[in-house]
Protein backbone atom coordinates (compact mmCIF):
# COMPACT_ATOMS: atom_id res chain seq x y z
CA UNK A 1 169.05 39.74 169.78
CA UNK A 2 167.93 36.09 169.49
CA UNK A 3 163.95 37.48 169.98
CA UNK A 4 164.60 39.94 167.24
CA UNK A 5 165.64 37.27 165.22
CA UNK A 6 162.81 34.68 166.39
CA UNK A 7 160.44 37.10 165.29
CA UNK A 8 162.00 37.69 162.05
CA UNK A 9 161.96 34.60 160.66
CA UNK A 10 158.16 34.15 162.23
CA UNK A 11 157.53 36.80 160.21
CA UNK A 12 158.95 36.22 157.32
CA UNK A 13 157.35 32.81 157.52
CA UNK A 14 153.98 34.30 157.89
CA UNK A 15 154.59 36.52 154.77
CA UNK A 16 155.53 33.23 152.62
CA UNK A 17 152.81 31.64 153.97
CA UNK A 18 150.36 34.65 152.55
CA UNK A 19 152.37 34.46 149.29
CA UNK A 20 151.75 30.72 148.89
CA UNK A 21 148.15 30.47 150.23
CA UNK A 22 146.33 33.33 148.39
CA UNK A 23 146.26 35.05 145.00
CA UNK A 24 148.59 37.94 145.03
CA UNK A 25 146.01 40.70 145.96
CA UNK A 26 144.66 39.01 148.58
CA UNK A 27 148.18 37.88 150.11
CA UNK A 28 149.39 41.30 149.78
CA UNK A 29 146.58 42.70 151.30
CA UNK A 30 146.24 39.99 154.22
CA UNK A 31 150.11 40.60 154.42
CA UNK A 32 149.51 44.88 154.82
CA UNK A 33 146.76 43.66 157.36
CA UNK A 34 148.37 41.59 158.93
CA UNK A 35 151.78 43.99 159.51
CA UNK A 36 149.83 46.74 160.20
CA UNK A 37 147.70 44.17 163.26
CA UNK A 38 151.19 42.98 164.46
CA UNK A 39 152.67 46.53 164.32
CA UNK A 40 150.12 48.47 166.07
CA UNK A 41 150.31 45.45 169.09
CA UNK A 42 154.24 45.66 169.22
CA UNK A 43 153.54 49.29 169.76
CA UNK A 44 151.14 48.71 172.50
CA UNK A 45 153.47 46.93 174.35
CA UNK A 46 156.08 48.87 173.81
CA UNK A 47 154.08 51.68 175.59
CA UNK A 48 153.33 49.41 178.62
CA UNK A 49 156.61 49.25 179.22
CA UNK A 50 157.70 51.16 182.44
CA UNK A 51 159.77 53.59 181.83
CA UNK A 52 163.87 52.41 182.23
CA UNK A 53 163.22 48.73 182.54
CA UNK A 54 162.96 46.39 179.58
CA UNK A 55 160.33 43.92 179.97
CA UNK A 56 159.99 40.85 177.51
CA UNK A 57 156.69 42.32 176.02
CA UNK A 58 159.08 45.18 175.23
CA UNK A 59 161.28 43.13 173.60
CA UNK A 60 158.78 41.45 171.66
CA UNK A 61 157.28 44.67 170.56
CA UNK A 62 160.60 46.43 169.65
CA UNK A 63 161.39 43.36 167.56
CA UNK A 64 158.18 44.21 165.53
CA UNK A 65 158.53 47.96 165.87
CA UNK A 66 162.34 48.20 164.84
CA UNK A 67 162.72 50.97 162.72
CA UNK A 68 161.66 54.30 162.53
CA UNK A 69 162.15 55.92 165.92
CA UNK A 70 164.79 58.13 164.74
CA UNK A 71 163.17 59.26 161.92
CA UNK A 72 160.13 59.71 164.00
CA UNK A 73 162.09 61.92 166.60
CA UNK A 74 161.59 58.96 169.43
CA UNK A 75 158.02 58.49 169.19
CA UNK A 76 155.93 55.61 168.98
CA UNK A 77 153.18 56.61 166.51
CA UNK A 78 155.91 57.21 163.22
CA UNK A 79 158.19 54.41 164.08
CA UNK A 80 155.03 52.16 164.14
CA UNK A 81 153.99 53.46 160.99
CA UNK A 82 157.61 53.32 159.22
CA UNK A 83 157.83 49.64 160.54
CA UNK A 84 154.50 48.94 158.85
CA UNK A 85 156.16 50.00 155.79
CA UNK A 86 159.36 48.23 156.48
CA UNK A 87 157.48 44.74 156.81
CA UNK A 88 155.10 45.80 153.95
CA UNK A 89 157.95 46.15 151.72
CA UNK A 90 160.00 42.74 153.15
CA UNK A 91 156.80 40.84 153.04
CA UNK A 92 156.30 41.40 149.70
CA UNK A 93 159.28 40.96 148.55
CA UNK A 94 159.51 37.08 150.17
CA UNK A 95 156.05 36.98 148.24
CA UNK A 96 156.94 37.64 144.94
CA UNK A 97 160.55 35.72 145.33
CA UNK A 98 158.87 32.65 145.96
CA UNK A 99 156.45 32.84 143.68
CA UNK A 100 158.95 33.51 141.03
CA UNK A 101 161.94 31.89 142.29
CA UNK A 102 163.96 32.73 138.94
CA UNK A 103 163.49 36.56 139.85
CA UNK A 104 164.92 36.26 143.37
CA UNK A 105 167.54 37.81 142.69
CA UNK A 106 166.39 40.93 140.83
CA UNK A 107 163.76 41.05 143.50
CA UNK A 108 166.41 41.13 146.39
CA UNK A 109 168.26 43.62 144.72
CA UNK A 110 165.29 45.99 144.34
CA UNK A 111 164.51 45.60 147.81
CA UNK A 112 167.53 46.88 149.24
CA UNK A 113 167.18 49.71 146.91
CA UNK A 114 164.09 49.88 148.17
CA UNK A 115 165.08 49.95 151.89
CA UNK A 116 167.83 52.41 151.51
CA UNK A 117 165.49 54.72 149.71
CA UNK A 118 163.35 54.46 152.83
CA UNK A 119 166.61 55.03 154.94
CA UNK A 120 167.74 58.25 153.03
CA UNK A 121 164.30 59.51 153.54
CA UNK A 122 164.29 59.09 156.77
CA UNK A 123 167.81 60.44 156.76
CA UNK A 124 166.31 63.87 155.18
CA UNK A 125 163.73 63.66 157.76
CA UNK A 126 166.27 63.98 160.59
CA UNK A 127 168.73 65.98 158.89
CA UNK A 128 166.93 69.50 157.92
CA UNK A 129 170.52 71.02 156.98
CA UNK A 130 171.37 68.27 154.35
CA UNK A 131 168.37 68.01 152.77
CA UNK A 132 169.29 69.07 149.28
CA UNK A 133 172.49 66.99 149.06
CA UNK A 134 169.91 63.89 150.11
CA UNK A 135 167.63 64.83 147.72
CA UNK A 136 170.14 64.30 145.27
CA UNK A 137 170.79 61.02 146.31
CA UNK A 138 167.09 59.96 146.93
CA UNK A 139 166.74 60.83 142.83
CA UNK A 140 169.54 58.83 142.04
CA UNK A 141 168.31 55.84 144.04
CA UNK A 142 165.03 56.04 142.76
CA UNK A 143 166.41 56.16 138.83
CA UNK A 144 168.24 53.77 139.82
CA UNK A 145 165.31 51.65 140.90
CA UNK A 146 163.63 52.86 137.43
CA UNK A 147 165.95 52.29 134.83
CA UNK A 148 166.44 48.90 136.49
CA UNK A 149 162.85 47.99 136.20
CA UNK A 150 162.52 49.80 132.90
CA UNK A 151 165.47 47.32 131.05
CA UNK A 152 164.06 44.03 133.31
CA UNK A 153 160.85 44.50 132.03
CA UNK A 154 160.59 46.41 128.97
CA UNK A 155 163.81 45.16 127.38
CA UNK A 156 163.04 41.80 128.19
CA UNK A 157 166.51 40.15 126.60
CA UNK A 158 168.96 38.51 128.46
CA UNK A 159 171.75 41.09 127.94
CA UNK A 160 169.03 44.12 129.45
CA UNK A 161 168.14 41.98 132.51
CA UNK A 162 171.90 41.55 133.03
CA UNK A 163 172.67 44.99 133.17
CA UNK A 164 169.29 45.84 135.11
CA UNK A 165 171.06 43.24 137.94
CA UNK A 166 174.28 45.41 137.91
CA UNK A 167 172.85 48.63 137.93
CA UNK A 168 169.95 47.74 140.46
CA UNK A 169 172.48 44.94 142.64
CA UNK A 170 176.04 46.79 142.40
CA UNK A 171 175.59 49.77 144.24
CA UNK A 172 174.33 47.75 147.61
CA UNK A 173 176.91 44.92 146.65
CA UNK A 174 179.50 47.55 146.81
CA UNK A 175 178.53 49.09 149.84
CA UNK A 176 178.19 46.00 151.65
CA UNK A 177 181.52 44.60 150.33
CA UNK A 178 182.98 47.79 152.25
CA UNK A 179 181.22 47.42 155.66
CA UNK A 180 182.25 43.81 155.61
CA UNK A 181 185.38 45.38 155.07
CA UNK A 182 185.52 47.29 157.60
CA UNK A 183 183.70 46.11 160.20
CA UNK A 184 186.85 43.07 160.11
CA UNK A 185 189.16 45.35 160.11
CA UNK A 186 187.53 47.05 162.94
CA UNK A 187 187.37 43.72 165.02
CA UNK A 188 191.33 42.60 164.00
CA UNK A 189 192.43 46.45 165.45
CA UNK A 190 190.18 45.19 168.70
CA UNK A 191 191.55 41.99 168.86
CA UNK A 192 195.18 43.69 168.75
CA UNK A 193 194.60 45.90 171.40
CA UNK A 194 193.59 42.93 173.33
């Protein structure tokens, strides 16, 4: 876990460092280069992996290549490519937030709407039986995303952007609020049983 994390932040550094060094085309484009570079190598040594032993180039890569291998029915290729999108997305995201540093919030919030739209996906991907009921919900967080961007930017007053933060930043707020929830009730049941 502390590699995952190492390379995380790395990362995320790297991404700020794009956002601060170049105009925003080229960052973002250095930044999808760049991903897509660090991606396809995380891959690689994922694959040179033996089989049933974790190496530390294995580690490395699967703390690159995270995401997307259930979606991508265990294989390498899709999870590479999902990752890609995953860092794309987080990358530019740090980018814009500190370039505009009073939008950080709006920008987070949009991101993790942006993320669990990528997770539902995935989600309907996986599950062929529920794919209507996800549909659904991939509308919703999509008009969600929409209507949020719709009152930040065309609104423009203080009372819009407001409600374009509770709309957009509510829904994951809530959610989260619930796992966190749970999660310690989960670990004071543990503890009891202890």
């Amino acid at each position: 876990m502390v590699i995952f994390i190492v390379i995380w932040l790395v990362l995320g550094f790297a991404a700020v460092l794009c956002g601060q060094n170049f105009t925003l085309p080229v960052a973002v484009s250095t930044w999808a280069a760049l991903s897509g570079i660090l991606c396809a190598g995380g891959a690689f040594l994922i694959y040179r992996q033996p089989i049933g032993i974790a190496t530390f180039g294995g580690h490395i890569g699967s703390g690159v290549v995270h995401w997307g291998f259930r979606a991508g029915r265990g294989l390498l290729l899709p999870a590479a490519v999902i990752s890609w999108l995953v860092w794309l997305v987080l990358g530019c995201a740090l980018m814009a937030a500190f370039r505009n540093p009073e939008h950080a919030a709006i920008i987070a919030a949009w991101t993790g709407d942006l993320l669990g739209l990528f997770y539902v996906v995935g989600m309907m991907l996986v599950n062929r039986s529920g794919q209507r009921a996800l549909l659904k919900f991939t509308l919703a967080i999509a008009a969600v995303i929409l209507g949020s961007a719709f009152l930040w930017f065309r609104a423009g007053t203080d009372e819009a952007r407001a409600v374009a933060f509770f709309v957009t930043g509510g829904p994951p707020l809530i959610v989260g609020v619930g796992y966190g929830v749970l999660l310690t009730l989960g670990l004071i049941e543990g503890r009891k049983r202890l």
